[in-house]
PDB file of N, CA and C in Angstrom:
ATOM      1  N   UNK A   1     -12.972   0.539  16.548  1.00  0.00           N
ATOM      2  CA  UNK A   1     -12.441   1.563  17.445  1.00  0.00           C
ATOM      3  C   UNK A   1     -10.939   1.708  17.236  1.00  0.00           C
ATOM      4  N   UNK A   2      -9.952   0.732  17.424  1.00  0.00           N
ATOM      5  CA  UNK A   2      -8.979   0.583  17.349  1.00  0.00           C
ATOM      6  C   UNK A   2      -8.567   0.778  15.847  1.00  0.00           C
ATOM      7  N   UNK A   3      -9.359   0.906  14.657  1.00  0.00           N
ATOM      8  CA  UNK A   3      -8.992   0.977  13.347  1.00  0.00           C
ATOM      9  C   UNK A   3      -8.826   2.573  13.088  1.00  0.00           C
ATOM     10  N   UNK A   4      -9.947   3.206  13.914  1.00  0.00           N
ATOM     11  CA  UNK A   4     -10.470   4.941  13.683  1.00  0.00           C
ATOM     12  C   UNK A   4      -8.835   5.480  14.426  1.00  0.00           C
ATOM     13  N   UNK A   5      -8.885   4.710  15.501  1.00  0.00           N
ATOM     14  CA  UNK A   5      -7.497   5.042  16.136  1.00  0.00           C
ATOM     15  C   UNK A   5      -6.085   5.049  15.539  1.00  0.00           C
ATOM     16  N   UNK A   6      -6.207   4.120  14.802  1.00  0.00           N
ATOM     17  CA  UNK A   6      -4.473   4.010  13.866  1.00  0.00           C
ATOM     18  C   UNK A   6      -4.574   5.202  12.315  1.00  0.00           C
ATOM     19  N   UNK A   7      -5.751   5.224  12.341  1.00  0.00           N
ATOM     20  CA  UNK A   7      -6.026   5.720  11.281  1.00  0.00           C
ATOM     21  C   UNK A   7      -5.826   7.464  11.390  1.00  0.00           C
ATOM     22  N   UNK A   8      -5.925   7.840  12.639  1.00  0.00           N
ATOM     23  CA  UNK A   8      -6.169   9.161  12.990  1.00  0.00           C
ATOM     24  C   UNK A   8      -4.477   9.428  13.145  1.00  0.00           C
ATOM     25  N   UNK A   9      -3.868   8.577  14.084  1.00  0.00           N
ATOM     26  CA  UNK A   9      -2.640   8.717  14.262  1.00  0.00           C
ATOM     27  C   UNK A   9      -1.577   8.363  12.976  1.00  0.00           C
ATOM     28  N   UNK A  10      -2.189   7.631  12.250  1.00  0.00           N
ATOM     29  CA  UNK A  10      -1.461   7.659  10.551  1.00  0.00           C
ATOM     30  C   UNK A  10      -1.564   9.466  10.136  1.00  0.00           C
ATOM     31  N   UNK A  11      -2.799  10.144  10.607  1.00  0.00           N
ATOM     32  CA  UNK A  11      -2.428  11.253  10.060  1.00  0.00           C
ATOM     33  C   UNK A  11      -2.103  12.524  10.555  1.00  0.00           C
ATOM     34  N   UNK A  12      -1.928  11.822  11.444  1.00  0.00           N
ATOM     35  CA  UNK A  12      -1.062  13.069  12.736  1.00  0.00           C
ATOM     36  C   UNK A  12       0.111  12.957  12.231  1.00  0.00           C
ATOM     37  N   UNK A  13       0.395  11.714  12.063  1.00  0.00           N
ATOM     38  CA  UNK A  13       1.951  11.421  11.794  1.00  0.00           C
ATOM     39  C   UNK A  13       2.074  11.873  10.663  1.00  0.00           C
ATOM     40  N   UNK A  14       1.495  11.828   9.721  1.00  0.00           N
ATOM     41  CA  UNK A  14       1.586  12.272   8.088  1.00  0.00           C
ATOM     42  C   UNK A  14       1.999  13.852   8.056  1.00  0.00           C
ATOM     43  N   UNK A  15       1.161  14.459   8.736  1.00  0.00           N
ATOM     44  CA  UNK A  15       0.884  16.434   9.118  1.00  0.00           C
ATOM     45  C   UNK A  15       2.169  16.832   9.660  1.00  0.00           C
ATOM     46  N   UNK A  16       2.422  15.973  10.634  1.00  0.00           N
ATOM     47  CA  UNK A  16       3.495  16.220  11.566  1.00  0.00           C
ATOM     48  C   UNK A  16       5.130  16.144  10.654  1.00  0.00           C
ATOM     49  N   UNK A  17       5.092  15.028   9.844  1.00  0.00           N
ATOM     50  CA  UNK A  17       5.857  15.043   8.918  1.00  0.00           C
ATOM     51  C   UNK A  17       6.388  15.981   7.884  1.00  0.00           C
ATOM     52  N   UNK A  18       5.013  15.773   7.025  1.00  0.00           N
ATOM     53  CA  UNK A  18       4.834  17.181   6.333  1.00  0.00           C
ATOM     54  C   UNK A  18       5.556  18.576   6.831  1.00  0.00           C
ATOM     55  N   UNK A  19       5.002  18.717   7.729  1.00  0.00           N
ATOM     56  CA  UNK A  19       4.877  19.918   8.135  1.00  0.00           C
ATOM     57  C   UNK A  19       6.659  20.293   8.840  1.00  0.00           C
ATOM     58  N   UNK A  20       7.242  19.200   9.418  1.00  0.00           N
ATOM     59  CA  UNK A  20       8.908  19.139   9.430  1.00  0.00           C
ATOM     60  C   UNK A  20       9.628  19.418   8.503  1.00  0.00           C
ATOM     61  N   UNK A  21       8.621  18.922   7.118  1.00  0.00           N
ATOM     62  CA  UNK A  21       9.722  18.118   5.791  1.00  0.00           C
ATOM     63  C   UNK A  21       9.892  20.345   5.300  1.00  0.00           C
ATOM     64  N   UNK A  22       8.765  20.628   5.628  1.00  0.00           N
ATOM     65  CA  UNK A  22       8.613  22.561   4.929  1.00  0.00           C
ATOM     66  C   UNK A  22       9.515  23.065   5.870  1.00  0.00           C
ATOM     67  N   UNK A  23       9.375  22.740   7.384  1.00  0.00           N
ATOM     68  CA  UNK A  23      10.258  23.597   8.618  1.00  0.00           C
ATOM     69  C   UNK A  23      12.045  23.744   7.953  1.00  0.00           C
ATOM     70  N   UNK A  24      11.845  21.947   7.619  1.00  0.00           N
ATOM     71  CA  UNK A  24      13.426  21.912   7.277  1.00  0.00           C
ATOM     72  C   UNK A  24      13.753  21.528   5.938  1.00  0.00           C
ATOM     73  N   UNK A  25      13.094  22.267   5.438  1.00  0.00           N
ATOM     74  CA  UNK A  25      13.284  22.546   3.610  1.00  0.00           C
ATOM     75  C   UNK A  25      15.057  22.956   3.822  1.00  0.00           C
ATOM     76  N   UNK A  26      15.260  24.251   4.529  1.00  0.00           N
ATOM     77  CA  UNK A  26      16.531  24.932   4.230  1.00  0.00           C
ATOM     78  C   UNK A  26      17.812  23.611   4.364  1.00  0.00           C
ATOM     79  N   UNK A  27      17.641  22.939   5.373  1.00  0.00           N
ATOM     80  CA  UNK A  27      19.218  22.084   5.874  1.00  0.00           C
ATOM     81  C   UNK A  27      18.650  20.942   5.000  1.00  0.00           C
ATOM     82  N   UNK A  28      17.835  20.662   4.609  1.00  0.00           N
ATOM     83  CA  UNK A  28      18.190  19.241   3.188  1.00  0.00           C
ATOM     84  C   UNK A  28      18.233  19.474   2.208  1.00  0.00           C
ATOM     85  N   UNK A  29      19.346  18.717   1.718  1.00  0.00           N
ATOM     86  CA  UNK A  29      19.978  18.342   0.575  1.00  0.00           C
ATOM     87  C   UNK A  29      19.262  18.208  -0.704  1.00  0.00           C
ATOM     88  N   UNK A  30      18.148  17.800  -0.615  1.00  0.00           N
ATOM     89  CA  UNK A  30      17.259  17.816  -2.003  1.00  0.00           C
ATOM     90  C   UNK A  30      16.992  19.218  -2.830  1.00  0.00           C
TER      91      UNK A  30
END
């Protein structure tokens, strides 16, 4: 239970990331 759980929120967090890293393409430096 607790594994399905970290696992789901590993990819919320992943999406959520992602999905910042495109929002704020313009203000970073790379």
């Amino acid at each position: 239970m607790s594994e399905n759980f970290l696992k789901s929120l590993l990819m919320v967090q992943l999406k959520v990331h992602v999905s910042y890293c495109k929002g704020d393409s313009r203000k970073t430096v790379f």
